[in-house]
C-alpha atoms as a PDB file:
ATOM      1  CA  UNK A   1     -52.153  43.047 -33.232  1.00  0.00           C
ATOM      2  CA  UNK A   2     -50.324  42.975 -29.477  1.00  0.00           C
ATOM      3  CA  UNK A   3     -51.749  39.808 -29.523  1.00  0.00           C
ATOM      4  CA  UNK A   4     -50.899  37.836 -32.622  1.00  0.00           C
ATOM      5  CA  UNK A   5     -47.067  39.912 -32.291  1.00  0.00           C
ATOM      6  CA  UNK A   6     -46.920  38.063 -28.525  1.00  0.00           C
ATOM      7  CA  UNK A   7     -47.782  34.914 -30.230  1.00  0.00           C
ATOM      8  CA  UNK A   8     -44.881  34.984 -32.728  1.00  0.00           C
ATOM      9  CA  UNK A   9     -42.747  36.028 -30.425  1.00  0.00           C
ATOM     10  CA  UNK A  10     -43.377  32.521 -28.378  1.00  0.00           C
ATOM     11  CA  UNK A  11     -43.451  30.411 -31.248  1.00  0.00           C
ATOM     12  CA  UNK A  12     -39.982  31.243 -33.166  1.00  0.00           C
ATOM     13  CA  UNK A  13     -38.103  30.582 -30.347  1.00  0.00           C
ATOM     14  CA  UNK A  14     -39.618  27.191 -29.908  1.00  0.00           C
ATOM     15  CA  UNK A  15     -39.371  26.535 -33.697  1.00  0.00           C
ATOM     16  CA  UNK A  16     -35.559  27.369 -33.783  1.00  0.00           C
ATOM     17  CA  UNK A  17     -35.118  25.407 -30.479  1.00  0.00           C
ATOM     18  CA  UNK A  18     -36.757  22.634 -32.035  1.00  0.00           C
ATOM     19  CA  UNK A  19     -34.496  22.570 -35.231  1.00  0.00           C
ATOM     20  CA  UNK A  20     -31.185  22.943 -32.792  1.00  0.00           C
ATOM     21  CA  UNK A  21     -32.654  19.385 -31.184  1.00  0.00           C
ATOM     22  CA  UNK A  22     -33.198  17.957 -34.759  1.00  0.00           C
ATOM     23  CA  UNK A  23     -30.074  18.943 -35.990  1.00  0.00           C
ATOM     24  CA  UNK A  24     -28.375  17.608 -32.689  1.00  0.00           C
ATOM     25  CA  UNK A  25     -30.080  14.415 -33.318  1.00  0.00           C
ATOM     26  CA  UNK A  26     -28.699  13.905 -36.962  1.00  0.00           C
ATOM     27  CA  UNK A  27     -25.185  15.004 -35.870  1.00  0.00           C
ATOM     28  CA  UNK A  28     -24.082  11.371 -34.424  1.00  0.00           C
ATOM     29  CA  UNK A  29     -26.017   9.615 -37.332  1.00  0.00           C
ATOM     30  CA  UNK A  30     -23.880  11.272 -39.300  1.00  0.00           C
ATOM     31  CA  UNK A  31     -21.037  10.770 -37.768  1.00  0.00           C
ATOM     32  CA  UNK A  32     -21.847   7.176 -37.508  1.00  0.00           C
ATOM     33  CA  UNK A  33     -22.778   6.924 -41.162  1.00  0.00           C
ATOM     34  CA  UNK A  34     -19.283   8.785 -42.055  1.00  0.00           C
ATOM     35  CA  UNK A  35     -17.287   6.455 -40.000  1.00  0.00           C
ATOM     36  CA  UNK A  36     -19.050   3.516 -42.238  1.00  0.00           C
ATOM     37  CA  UNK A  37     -18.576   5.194 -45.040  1.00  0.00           C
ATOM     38  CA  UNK A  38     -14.360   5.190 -44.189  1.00  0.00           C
ATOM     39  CA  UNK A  39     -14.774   1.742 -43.452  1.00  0.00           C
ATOM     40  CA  UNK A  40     -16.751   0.583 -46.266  1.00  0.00           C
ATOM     41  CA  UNK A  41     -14.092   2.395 -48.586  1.00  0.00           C
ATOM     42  CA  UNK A  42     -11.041   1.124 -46.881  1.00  0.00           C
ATOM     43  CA  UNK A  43     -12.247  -2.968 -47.152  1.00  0.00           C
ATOM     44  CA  UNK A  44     -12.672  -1.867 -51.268  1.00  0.00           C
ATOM     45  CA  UNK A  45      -8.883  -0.702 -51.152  1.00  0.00           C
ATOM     46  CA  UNK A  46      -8.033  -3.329 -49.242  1.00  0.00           C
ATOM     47  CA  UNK A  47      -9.960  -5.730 -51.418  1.00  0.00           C
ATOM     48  CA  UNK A  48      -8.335  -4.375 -54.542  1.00  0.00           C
ATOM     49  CA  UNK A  49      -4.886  -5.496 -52.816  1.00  0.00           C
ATOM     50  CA  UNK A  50      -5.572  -8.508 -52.038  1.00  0.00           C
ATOM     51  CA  UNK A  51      -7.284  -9.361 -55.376  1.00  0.00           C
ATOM     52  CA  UNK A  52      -3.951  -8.246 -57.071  1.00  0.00           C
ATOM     53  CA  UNK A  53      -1.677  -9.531 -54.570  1.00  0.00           C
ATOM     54  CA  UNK A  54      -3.233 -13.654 -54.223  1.00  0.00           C
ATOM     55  CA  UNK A  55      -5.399 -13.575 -57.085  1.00  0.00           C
ATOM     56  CA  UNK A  56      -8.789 -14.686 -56.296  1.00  0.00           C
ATOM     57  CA  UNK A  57     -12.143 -12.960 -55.272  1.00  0.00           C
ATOM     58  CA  UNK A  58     -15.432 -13.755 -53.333  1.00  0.00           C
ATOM     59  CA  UNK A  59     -16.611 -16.053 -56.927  1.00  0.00           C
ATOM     60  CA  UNK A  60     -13.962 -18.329 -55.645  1.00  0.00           C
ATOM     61  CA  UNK A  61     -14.156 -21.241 -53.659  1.00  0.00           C
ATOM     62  CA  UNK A  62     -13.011 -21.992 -50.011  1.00  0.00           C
ATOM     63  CA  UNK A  63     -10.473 -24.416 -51.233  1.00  0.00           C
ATOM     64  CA  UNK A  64      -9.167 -22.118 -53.943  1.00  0.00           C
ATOM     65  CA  UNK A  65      -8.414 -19.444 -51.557  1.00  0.00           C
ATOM     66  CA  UNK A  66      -7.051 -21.465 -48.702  1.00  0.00           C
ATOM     67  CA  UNK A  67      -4.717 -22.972 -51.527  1.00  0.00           C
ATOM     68  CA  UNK A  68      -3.560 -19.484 -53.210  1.00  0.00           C
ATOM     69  CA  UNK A  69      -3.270 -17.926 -49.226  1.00  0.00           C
ATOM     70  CA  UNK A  70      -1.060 -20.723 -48.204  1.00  0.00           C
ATOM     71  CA  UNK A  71      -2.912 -22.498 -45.641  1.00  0.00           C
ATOM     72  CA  UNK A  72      -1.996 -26.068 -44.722  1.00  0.00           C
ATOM     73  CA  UNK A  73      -4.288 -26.247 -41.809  1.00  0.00           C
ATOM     74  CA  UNK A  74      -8.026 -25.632 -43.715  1.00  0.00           C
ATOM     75  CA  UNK A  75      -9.756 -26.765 -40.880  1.00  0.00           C
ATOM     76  CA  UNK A  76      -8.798 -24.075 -38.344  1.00  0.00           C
ATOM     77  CA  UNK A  77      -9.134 -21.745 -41.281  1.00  0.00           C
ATOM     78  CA  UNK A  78     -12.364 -22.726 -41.622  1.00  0.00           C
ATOM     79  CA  UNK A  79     -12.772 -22.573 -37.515  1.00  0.00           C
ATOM     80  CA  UNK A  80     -11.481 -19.064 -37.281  1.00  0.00           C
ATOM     81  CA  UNK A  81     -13.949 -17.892 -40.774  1.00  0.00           C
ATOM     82  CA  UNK A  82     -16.608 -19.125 -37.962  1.00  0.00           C
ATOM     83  CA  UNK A  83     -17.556 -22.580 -40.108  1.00  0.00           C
ATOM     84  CA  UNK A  84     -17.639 -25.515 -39.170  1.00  0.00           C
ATOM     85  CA  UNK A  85     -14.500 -26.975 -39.665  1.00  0.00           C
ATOM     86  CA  UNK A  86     -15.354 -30.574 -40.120  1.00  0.00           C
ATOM     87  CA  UNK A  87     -17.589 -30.086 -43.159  1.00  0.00           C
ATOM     88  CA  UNK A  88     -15.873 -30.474 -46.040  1.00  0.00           C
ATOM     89  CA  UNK A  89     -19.199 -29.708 -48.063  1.00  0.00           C
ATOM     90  CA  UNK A  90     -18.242 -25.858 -47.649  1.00  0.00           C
ATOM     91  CA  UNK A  91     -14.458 -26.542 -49.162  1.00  0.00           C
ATOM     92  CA  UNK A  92     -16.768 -26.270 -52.815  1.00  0.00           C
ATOM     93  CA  UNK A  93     -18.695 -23.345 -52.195  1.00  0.00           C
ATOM     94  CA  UNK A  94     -17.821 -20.034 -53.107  1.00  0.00           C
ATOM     95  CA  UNK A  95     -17.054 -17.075 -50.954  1.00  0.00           C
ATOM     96  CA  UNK A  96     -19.837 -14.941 -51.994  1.00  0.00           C
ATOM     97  CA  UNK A  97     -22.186 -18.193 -51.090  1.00  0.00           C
ATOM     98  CA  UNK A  98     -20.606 -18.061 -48.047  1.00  0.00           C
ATOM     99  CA  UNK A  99     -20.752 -14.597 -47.407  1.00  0.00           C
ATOM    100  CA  UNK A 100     -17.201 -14.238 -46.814  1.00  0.00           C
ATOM    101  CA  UNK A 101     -15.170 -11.340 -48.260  1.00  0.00           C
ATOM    102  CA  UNK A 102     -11.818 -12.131 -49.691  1.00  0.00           C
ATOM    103  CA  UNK A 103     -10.725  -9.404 -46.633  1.00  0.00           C
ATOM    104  CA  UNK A 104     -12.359 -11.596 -43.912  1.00  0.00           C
ATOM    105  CA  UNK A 105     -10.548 -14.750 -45.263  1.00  0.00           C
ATOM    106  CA  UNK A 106      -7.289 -13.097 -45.365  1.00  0.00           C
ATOM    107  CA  UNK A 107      -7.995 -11.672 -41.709  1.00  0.00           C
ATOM    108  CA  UNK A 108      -8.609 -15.341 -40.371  1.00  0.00           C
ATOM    109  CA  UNK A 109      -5.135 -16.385 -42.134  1.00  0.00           C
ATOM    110  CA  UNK A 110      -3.663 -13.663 -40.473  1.00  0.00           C
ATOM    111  CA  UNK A 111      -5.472 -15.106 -36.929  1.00  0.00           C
ATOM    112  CA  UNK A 112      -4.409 -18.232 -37.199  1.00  0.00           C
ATOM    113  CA  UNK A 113      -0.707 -17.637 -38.483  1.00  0.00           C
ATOM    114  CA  UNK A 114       0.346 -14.650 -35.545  1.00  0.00           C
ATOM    115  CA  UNK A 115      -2.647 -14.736 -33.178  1.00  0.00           C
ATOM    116  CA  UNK A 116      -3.629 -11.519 -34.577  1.00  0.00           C
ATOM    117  CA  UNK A 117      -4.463  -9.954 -37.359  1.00  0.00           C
ATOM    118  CA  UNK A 118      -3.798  -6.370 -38.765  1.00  0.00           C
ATOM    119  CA  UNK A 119      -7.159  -5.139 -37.073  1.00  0.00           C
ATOM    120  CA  UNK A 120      -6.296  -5.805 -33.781  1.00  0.00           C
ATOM    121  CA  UNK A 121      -5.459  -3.213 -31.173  1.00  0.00           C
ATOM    122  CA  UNK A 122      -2.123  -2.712 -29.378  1.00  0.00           C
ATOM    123  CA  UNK A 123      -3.791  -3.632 -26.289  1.00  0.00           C
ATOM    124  CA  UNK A 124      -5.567  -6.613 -27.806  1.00  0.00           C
ATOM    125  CA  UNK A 125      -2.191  -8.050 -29.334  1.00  0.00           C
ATOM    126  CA  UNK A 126       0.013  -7.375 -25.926  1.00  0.00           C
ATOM    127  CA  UNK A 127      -2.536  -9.322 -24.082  1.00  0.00           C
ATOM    128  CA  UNK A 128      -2.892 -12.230 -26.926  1.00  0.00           C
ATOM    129  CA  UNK A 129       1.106 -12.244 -26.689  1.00  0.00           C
ATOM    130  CA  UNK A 130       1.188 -12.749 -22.818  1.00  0.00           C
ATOM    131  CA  UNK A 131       3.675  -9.053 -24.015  1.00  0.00           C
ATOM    132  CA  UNK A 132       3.402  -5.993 -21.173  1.00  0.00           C
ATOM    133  CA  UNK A 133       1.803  -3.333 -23.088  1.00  0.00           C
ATOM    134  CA  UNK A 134       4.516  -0.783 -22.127  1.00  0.00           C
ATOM    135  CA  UNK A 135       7.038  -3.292 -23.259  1.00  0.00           C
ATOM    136  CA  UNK A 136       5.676  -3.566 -26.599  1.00  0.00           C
ATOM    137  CA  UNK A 137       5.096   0.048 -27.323  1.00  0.00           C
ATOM    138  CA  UNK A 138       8.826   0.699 -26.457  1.00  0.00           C
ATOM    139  CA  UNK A 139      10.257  -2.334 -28.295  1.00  0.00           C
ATOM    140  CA  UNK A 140       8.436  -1.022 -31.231  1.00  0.00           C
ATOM    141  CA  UNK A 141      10.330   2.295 -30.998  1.00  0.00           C
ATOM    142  CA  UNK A 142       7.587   4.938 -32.536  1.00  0.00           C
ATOM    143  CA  UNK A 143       5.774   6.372 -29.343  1.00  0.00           C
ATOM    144  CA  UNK A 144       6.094   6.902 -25.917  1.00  0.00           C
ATOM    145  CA  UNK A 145       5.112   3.849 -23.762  1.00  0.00           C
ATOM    146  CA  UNK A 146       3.047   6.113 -21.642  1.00  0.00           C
ATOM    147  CA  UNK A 147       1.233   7.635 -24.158  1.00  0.00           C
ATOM    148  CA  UNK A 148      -2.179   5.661 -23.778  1.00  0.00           C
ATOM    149  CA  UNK A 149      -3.744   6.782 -27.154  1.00  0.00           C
ATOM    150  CA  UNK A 150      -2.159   3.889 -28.937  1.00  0.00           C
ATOM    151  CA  UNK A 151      -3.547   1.029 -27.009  1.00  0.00           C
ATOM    152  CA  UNK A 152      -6.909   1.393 -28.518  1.00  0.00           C
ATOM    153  CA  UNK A 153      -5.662   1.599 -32.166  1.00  0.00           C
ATOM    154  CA  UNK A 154      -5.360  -1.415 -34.749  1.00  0.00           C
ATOM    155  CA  UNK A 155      -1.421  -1.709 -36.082  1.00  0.00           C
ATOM    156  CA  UNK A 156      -3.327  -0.923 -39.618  1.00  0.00           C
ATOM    157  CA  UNK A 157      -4.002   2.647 -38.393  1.00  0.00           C
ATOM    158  CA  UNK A 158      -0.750   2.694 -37.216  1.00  0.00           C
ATOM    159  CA  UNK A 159       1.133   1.493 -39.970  1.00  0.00           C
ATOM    160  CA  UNK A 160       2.930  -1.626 -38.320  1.00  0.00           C
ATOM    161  CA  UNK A 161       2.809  -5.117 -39.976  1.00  0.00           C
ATOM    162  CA  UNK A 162       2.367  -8.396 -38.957  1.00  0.00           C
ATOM    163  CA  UNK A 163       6.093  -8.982 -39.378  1.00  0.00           C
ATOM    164  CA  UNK A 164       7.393  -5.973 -37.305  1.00  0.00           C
ATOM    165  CA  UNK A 165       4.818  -6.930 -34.483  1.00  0.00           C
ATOM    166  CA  UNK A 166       6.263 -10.760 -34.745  1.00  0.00           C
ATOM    167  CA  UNK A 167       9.622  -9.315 -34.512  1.00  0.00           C
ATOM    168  CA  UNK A 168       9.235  -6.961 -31.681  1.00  0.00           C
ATOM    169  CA  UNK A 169       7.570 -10.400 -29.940  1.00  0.00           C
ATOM    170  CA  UNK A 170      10.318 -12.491 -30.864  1.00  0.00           C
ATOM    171  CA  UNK A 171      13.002 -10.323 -29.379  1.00  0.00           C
ATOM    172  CA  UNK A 172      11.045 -10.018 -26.111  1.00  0.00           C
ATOM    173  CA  UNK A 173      10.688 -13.944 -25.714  1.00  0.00           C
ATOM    174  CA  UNK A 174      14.445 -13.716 -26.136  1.00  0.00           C
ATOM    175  CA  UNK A 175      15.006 -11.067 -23.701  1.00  0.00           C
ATOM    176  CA  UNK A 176      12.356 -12.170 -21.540  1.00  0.00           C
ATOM    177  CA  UNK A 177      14.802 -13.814 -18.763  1.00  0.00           C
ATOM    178  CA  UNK A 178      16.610 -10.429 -18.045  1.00  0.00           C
ATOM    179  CA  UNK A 179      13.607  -8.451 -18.266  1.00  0.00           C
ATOM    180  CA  UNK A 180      11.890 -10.787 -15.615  1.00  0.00           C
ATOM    181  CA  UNK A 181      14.868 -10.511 -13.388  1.00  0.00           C
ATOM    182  CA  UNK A 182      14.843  -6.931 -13.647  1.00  0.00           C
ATOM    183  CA  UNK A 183      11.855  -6.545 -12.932  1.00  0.00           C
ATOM    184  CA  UNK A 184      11.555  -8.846  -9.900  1.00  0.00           C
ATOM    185  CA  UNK A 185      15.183  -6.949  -8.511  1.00  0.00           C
ATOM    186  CA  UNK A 186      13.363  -3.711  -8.621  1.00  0.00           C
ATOM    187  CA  UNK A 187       9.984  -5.252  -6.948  1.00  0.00           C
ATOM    188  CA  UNK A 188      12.310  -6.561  -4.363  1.00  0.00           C
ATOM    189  CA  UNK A 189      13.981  -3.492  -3.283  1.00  0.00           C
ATOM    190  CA  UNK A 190      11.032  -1.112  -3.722  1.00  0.00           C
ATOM    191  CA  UNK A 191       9.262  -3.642  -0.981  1.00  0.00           C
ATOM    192  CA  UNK A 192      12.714  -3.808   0.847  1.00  0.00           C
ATOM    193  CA  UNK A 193      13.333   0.130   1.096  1.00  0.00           C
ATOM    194  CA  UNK A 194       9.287   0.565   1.657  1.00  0.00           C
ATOM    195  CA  UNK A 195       9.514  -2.157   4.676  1.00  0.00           C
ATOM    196  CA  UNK A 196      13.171  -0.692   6.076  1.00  0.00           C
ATOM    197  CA  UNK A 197      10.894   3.170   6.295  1.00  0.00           C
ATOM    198  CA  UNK A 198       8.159   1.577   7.395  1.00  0.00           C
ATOM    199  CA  UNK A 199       9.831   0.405  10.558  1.00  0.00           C
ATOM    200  CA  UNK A 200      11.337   3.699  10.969  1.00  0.00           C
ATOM    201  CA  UNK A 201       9.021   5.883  11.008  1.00  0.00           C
ATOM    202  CA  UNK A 202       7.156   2.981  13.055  1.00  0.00           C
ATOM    203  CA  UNK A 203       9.929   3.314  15.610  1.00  0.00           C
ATOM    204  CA  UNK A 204      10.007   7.060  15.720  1.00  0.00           C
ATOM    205  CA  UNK A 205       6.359   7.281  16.895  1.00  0.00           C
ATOM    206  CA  UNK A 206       6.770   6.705  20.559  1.00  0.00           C
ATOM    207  CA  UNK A 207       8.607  10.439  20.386  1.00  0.00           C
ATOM    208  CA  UNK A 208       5.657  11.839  19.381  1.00  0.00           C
ATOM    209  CA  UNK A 209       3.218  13.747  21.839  1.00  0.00           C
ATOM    210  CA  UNK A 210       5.393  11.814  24.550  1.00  0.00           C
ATOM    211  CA  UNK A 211       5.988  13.967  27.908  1.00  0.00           C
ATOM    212  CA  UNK A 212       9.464  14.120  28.751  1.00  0.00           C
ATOM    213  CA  UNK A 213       8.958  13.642  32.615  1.00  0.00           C
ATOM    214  CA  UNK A 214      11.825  14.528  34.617  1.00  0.00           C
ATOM    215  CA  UNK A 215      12.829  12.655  37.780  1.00  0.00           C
ATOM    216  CA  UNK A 216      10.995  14.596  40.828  1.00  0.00           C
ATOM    217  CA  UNK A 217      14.353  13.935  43.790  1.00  0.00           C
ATOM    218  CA  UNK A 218      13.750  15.144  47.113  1.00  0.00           C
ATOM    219  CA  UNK A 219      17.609  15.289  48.922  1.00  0.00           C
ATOM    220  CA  UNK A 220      18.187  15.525  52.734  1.00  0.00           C
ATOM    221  CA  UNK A 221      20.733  16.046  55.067  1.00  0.00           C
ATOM    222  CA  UNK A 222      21.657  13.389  57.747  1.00  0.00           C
ATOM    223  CA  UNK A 223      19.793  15.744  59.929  1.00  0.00           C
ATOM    224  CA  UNK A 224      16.594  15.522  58.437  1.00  0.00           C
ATOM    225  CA  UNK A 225      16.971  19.026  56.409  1.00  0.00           C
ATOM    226  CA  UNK A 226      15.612  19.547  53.063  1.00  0.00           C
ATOM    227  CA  UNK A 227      18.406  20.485  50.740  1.00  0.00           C
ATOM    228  CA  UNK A 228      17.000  20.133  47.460  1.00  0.00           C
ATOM    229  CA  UNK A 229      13.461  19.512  45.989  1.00  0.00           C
ATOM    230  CA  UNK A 230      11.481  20.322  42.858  1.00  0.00           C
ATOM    231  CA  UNK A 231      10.492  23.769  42.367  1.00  0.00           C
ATOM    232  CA  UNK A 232       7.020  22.601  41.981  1.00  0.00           C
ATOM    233  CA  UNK A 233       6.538  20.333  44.234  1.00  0.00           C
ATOM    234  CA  UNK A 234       4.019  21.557  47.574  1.00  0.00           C
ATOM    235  CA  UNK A 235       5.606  21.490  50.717  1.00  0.00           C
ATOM    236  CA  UNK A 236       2.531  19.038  51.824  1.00  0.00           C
ATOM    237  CA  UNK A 237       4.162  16.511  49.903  1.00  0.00           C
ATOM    238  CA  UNK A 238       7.535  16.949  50.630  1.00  0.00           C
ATOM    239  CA  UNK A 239       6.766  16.822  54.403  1.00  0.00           C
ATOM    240  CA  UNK A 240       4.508  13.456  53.246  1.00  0.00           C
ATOM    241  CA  UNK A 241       7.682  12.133  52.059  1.00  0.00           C
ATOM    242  CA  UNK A 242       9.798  12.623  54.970  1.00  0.00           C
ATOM    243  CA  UNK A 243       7.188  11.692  57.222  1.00  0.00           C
ATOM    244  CA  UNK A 244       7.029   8.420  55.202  1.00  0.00           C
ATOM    245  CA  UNK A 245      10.781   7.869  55.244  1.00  0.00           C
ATOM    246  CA  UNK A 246      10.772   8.545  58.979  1.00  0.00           C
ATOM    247  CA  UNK A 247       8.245   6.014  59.732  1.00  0.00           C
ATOM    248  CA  UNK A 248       9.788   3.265  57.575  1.00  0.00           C
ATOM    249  CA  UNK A 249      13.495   3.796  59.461  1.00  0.00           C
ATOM    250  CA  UNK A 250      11.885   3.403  62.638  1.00  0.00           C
ATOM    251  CA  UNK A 251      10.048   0.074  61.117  1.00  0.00           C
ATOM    252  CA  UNK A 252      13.241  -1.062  59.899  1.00  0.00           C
ATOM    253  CA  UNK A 253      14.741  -0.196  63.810  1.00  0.00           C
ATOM    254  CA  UNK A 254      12.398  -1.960  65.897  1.00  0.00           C
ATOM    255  CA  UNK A 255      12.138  -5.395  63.419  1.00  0.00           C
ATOM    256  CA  UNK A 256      16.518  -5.136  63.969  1.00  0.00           C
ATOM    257  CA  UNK A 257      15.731  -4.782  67.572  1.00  0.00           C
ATOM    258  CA  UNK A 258      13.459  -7.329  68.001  1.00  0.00           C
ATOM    259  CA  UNK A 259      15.886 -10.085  65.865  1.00  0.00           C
ATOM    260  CA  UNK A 260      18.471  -9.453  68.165  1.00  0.00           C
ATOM    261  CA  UNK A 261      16.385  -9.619  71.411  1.00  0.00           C
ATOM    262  CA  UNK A 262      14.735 -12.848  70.793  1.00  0.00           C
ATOM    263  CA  UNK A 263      16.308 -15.992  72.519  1.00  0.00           C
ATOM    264  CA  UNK A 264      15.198 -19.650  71.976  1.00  0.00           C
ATOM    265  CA  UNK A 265      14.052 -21.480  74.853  1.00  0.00           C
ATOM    266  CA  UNK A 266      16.597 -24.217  75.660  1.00  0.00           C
ATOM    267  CA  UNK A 267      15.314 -27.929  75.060  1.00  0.00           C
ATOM    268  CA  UNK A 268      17.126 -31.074  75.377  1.00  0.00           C
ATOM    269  CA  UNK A 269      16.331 -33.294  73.127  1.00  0.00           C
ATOM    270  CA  UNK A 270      17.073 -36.454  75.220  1.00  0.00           C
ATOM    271  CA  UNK A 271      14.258 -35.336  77.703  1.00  0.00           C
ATOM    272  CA  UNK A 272      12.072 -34.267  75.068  1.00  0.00           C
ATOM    273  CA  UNK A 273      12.240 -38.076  73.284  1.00  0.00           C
ATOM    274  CA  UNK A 274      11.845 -39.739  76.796  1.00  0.00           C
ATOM    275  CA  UNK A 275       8.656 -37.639  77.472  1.00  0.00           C
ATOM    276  CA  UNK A 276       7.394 -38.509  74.166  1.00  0.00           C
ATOM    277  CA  UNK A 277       8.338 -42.301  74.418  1.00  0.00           C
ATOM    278  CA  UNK A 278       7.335 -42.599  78.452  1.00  0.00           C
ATOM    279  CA  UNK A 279       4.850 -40.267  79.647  1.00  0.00           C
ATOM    280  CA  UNK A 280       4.183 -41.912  82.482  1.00  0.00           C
ATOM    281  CA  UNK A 281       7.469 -41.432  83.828  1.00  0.00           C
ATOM    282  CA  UNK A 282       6.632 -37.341  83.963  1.00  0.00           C
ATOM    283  CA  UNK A 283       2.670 -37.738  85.069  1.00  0.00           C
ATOM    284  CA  UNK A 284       3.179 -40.167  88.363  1.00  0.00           C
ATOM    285  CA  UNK A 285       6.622 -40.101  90.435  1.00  0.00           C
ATOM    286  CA  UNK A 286       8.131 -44.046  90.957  1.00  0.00           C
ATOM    287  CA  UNK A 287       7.156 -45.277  94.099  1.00  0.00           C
ATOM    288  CA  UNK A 288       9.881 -45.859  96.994  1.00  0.00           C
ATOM    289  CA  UNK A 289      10.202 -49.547  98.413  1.00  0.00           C
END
């Protein structure tokens, strides 16, 4: 009985552990499938709208549709729909043959009319629009421009259309001299001021861990006397020093001494040219007659 009680014991814990796992493991399927499920419903509505708003469904033809959206450009159309825009075999087949959705064709109108359609992202239409996201978000008035948790959402979530986001693009293109001036007036004195600190602080480094030495002067009488020194200075160095001085002075004395003791030896220069010129004349005395 110990036994089979031990046994149960181990294997309901392992049983419910085992359903935790499974049920773990269905959570993001479900999530996933609920997410399609949103999606899936909000194409129908969507749909619906367009069917009521430009008439036509996926039993129409390519050409039908491109005439009741407006498009003048079919082949682009048909290039942004991911067709081959040269055939003109496809302009008589019908959406559903296609496997198109009325949604999908209006999407690709949208493309090719504003760059973006009403899927995109924030982020995805400020860099499609050359626009700085923080720019946009502020020029279109309904959230912070640091708040991040727009960038990632479509303007359909958000409930901006097509037009507003043209708009807000439009006014920035018109703007876009003064904001680039602005914006290069502040980079230039942010690198100005950070340049002018730089070399001030740069400059105020030498003070640091520098030793303030003070001048060490050793003063003496004209008799030879110490009268002032260092108070930490030895005494062997002082007497070094005045040694050294001493013997210097009397250096200095004997080269004045000898300057003013030396005497050239007189030379004429007459005698010196006529020994040079007749040597003979010095060497061997001229004979008497």
């Amino acid at each position: 009985m110990r036994k089979i009680l031990c046994l149960a014991l181990l294997i309901i814990p392992l049983l419910l552990l085992g359903q935790e796992k499974n049920e773990a493991a269905i959570a993001p399927e479900n999530g996933a499938l609920r997410a399609q499920a949103i999606l899936d419903s909000l194409t129908l509505v969507r749909e619906r709208e367009i069917k009521s708003e430009y008439d036509f469904t996926d039993s129409n033809t390519l050409l039908y549709v491109a005439e009741k959206l407006g498009i003048e450009d079919i082949p682009r159309w048909k290039g942004a729909l991911g067709l081959e825009p040269a055939n003109q075999v496809l302009d008589t087949m019908t959406l559903r043959k296609l496997e198109i959705t009325p949604y999908r064709a209006l999407l690709a109108r949208q493309k090719l009319q504003y760059g973006f359609n009403e899927l995109s992202t924030v982020s995805e239409i400020a860099t499609t629009l050359s626009v700085p996201i923080k720019k946009l978000k502020a020029m279109l008035g309904n959230t912070d421009p640091l708040d991040q948790s727009w960038d990632d959402m479509s303007i359909q979530a958000l409930g901006i259309d097509l037009e507003t986001m043209k708009h807000a693009n439009d006014d920035f293109l018109d703007h876009i001299m003064l904001y680039g001036s602005s914006v290069t007036l502040v980079g230039m004195l942010v690198v100005f001021i950070a340049l002018v600190l730089t070399s001030i602080i740069i400059s105020q480094l030498v003070h640091l861990n520098r030793d303030k030495k003070q001048a060490r002067i050793i003063s003496l009488s004209s008799d030879g006397q110490v009268k002032s020194a260092p108070k930490d200075l030895s005494q062997n160095v002082i007497v070094a020093a005045i040694t050294a001085l001493h013997l210097h002075e009397r250096e200095v004395e004997r080269r004045r001494k000898m300057v003013l003791t030396f005497q050239r030896t007189p030379l004429n220069q007459w005698r010196a040219s006529a020994i040079l010129s007749m040597p003979n004349t010095e060497m061997k005395p001229l004979r008497s007659k």
